[in-house]
PDB file of N, CA and C in Angstrom:
ATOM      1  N   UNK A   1      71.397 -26.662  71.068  1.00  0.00           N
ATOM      2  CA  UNK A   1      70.139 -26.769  70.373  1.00  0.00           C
ATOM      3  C   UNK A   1      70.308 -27.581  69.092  1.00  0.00           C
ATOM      4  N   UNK A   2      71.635 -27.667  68.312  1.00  0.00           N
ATOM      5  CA  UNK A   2      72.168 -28.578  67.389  1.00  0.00           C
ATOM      6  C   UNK A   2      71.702 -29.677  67.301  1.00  0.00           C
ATOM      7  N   UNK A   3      72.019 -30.043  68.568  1.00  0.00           N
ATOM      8  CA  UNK A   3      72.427 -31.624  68.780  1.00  0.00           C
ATOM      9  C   UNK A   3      71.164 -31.971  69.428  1.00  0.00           C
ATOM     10  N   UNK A   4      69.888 -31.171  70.259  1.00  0.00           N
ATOM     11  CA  UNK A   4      68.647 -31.962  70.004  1.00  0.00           C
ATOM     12  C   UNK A   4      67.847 -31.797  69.028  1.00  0.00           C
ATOM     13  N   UNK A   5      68.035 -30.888  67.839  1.00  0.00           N
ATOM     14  CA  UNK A   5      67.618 -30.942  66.773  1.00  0.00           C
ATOM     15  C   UNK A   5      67.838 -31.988  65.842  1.00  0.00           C
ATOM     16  N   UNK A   6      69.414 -32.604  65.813  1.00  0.00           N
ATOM     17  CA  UNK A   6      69.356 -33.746  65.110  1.00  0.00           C
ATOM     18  C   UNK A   6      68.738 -34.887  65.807  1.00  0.00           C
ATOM     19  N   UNK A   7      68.782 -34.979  67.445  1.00  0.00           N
ATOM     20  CA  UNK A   7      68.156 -36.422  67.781  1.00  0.00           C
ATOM     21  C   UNK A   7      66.980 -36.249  67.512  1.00  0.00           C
ATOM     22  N   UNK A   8      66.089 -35.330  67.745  1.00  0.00           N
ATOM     23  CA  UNK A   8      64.496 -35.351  67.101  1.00  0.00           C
ATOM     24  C   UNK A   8      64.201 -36.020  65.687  1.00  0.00           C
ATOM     25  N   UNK A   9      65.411 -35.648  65.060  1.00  0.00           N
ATOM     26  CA  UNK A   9      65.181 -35.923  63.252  1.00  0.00           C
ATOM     27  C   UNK A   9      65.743 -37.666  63.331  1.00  0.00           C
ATOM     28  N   UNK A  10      66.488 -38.033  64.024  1.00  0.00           N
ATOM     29  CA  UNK A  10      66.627 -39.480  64.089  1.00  0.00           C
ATOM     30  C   UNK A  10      65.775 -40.146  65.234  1.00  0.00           C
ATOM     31  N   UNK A  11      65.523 -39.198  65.992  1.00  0.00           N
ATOM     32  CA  UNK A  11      63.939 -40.492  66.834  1.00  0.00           C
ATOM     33  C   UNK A  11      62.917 -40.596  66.308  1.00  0.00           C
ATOM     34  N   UNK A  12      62.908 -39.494  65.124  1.00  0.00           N
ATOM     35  CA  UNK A  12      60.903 -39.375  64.480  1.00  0.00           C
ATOM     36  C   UNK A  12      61.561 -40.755  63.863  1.00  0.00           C
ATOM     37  N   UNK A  13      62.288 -40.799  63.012  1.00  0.00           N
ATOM     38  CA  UNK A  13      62.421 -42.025  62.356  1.00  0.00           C
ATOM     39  C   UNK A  13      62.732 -43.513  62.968  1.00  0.00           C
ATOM     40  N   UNK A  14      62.629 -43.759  63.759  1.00  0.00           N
ATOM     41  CA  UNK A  14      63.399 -44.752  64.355  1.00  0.00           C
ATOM     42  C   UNK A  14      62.139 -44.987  65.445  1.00  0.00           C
ATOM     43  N   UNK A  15      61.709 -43.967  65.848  1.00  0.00           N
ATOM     44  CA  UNK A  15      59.923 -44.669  66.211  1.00  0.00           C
ATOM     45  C   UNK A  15      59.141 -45.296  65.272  1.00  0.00           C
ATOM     46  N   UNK A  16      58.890 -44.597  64.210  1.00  0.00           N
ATOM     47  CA  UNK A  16      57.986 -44.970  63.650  1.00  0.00           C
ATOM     48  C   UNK A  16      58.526 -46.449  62.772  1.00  0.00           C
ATOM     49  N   UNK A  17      59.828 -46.262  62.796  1.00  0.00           N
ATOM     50  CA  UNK A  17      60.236 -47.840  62.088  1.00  0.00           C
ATOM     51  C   UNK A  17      59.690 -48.602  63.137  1.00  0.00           C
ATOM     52  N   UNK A  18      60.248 -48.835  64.171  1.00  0.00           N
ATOM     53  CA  UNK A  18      60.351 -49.807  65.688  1.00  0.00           C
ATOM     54  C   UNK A  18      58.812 -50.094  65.626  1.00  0.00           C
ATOM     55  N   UNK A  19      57.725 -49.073  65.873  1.00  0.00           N
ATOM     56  CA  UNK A  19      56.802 -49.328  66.078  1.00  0.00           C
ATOM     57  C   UNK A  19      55.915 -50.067  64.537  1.00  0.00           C
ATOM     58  N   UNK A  20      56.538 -49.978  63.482  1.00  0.00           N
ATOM     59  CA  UNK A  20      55.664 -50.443  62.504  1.00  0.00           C
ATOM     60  C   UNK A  20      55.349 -52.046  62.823  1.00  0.00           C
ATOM     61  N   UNK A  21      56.107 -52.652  63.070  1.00  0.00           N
ATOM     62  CA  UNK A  21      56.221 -54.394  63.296  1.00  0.00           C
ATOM     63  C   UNK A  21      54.927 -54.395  63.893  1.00  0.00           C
ATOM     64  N   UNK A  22      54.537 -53.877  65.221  1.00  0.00           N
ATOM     65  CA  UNK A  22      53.547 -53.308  65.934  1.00  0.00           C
ATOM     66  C   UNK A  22      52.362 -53.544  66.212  1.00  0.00           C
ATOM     67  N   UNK A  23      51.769 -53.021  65.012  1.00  0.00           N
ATOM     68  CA  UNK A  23      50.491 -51.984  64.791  1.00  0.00           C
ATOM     69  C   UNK A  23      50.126 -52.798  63.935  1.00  0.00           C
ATOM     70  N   UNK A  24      48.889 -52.834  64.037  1.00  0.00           N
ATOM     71  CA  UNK A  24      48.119 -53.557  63.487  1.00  0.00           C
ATOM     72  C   UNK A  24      47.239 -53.238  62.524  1.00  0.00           C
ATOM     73  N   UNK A  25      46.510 -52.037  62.498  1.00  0.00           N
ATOM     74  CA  UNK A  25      45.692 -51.558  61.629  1.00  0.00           C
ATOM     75  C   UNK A  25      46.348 -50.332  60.488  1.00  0.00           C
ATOM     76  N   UNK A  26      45.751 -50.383  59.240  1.00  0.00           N
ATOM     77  CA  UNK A  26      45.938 -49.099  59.025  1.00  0.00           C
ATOM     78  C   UNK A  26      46.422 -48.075  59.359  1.00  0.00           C
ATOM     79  N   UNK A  27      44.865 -47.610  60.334  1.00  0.00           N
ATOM     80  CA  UNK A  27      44.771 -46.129  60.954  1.00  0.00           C
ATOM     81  C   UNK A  27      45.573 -46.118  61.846  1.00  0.00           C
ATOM     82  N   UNK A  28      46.204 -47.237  62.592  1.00  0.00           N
ATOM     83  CA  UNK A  28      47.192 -47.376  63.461  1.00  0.00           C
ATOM     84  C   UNK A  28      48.740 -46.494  63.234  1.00  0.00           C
ATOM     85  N   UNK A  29      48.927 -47.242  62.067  1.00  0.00           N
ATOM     86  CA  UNK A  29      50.168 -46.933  61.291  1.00  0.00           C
ATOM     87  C   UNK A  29      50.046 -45.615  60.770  1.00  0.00           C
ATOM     88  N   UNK A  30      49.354 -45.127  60.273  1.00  0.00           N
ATOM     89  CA  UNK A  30      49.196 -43.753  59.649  1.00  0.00           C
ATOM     90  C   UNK A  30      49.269 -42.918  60.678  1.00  0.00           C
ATOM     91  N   UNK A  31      48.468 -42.795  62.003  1.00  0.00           N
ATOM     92  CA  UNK A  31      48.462 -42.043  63.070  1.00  0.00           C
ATOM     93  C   UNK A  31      50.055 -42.182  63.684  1.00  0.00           C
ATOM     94  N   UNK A  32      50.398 -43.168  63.816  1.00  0.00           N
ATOM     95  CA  UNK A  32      51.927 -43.078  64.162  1.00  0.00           C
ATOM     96  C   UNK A  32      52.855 -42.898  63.425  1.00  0.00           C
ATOM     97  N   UNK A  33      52.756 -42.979  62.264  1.00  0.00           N
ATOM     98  CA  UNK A  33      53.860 -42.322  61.034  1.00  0.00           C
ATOM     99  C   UNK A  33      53.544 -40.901  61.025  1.00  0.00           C
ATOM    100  N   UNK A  34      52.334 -40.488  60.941  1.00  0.00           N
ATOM    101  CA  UNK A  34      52.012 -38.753  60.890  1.00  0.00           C
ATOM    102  C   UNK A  34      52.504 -38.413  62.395  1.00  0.00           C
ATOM    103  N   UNK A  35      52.581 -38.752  63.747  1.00  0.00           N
ATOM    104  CA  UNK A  35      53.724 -38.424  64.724  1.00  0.00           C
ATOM    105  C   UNK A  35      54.896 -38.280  64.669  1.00  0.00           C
ATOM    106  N   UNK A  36      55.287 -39.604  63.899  1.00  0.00           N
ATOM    107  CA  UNK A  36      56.750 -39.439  63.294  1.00  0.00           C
ATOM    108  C   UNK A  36      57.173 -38.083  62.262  1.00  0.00           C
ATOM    109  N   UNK A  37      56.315 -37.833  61.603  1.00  0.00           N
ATOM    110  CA  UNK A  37      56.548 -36.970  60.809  1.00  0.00           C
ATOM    111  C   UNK A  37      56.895 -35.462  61.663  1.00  0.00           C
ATOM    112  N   UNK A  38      55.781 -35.551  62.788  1.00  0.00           N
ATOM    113  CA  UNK A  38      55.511 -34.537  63.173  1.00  0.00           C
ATOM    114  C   UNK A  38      56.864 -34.196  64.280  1.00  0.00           C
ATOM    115  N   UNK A  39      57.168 -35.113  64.676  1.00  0.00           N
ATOM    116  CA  UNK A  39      58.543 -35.073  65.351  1.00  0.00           C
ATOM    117  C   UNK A  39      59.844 -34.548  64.535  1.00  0.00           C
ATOM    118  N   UNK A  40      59.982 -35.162  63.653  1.00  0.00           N
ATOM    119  CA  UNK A  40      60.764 -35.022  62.744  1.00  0.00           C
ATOM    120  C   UNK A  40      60.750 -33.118  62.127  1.00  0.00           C
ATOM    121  N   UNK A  41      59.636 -32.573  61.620  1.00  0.00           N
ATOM    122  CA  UNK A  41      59.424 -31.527  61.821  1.00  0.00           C
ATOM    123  C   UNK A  41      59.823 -30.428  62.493  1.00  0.00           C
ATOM    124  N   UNK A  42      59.623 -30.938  63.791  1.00  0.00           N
ATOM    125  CA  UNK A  42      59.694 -30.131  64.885  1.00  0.00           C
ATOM    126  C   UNK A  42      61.626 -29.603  64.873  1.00  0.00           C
ATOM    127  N   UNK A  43      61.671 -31.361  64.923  1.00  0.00           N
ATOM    128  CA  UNK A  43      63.350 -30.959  64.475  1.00  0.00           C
ATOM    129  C   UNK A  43      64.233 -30.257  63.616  1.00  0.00           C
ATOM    130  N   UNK A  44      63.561 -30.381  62.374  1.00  0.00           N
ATOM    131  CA  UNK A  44      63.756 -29.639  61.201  1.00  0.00           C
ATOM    132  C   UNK A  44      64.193 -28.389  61.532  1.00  0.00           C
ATOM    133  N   UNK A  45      62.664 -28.019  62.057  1.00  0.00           N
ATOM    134  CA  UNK A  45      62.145 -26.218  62.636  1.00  0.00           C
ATOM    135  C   UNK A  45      63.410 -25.867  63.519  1.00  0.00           C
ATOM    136  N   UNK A  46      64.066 -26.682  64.287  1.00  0.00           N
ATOM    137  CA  UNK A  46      64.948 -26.175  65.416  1.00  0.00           C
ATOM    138  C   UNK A  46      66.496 -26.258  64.809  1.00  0.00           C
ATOM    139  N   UNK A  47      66.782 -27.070  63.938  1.00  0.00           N
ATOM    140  CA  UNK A  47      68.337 -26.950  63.416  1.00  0.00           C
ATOM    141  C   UNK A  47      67.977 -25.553  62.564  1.00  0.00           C
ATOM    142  N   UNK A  48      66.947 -25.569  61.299  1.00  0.00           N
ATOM    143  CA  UNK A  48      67.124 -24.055  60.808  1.00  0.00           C
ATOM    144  C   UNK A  48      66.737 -23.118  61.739  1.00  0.00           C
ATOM    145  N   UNK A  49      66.368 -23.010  62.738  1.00  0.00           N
ATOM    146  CA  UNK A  49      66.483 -21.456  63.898  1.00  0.00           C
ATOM    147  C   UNK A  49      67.768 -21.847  64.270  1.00  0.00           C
ATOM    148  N   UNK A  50      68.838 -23.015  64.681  1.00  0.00           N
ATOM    149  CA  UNK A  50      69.921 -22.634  65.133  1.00  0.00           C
ATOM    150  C   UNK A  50      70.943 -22.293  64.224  1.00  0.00           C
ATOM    151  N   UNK A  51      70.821 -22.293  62.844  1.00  0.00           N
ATOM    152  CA  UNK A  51      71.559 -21.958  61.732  1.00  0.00           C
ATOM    153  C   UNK A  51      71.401 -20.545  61.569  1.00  0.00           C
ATOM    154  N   UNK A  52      70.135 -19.776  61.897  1.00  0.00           N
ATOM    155  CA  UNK A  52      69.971 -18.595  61.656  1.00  0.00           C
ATOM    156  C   UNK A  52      71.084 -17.655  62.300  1.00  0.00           C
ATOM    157  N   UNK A  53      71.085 -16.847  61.980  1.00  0.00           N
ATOM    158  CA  UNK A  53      71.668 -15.430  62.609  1.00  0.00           C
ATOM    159  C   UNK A  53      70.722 -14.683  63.345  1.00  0.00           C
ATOM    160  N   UNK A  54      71.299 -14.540  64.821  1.00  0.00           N
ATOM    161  CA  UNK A  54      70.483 -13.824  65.696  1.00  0.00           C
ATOM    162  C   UNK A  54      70.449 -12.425  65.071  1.00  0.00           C
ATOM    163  N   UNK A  55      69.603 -11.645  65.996  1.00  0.00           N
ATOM    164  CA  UNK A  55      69.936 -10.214  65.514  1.00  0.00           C
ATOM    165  C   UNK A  55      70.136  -9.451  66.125  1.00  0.00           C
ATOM    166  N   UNK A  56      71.185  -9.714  67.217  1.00  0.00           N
ATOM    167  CA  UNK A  56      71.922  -8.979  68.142  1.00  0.00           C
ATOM    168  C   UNK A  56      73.269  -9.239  67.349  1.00  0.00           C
ATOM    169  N   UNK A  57      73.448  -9.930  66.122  1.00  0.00           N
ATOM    170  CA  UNK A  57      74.813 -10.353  65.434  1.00  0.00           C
ATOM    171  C   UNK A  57      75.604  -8.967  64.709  1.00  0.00           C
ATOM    172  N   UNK A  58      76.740  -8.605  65.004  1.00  0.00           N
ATOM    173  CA  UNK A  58      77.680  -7.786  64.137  1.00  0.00           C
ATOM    174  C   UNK A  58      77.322  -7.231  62.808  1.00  0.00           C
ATOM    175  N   UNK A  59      77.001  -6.057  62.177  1.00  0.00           N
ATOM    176  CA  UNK A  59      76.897  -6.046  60.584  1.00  0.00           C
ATOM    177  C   UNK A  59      75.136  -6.158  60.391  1.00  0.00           C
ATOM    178  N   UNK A  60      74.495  -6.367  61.351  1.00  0.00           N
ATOM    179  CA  UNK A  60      73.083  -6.293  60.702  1.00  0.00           C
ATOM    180  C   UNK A  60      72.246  -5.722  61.241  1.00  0.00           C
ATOM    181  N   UNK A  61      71.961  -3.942  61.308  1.00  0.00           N
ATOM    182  CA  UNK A  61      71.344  -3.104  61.854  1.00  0.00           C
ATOM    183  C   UNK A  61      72.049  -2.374  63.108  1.00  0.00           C
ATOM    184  N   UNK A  62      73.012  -2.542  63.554  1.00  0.00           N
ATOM    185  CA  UNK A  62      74.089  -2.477  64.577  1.00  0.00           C
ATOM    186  C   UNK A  62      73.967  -1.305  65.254  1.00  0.00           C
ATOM    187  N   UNK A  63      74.399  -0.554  63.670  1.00  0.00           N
ATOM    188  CA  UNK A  63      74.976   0.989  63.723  1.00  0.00           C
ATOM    189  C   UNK A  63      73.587   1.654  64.247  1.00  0.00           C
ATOM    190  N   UNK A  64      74.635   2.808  64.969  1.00  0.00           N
ATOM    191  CA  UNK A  64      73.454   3.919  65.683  1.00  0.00           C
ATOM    192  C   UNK A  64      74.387   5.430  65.125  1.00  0.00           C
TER     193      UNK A  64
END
């Protein structure tokens, strides 16, 4: 889950570069940079859940 968390965070960027040459309008560019963003995001969201500590983990509520 690492490792498609970081490619998300380097394809949001690397679309929205590629595609800037592109696009022609404005609203063009804004709608596809706010995708980019939104990709990028997504990725974000998934490296910090795989950094987390599950909570089936050793030491945190365990004991019975």
């Amino acid at each position: 889950m690492k490792l498609a968390a970081l490619l998300l965070l380097i394809s949001g960027w690397a679309i929205v570069v590629a595609a800037l040459p592109l696009l022609r309008g404005l609203t063009q560019e804004a709608v596809f940079a706010l995708a980019g963003m939104g990709v990028e995001i997504l990725g974000l969201v998934l490296l910090v859940r795989a950094h987390l500590p599950s909570h089936g983990e050793e030491g945190e509520g365990t004991e019975r």
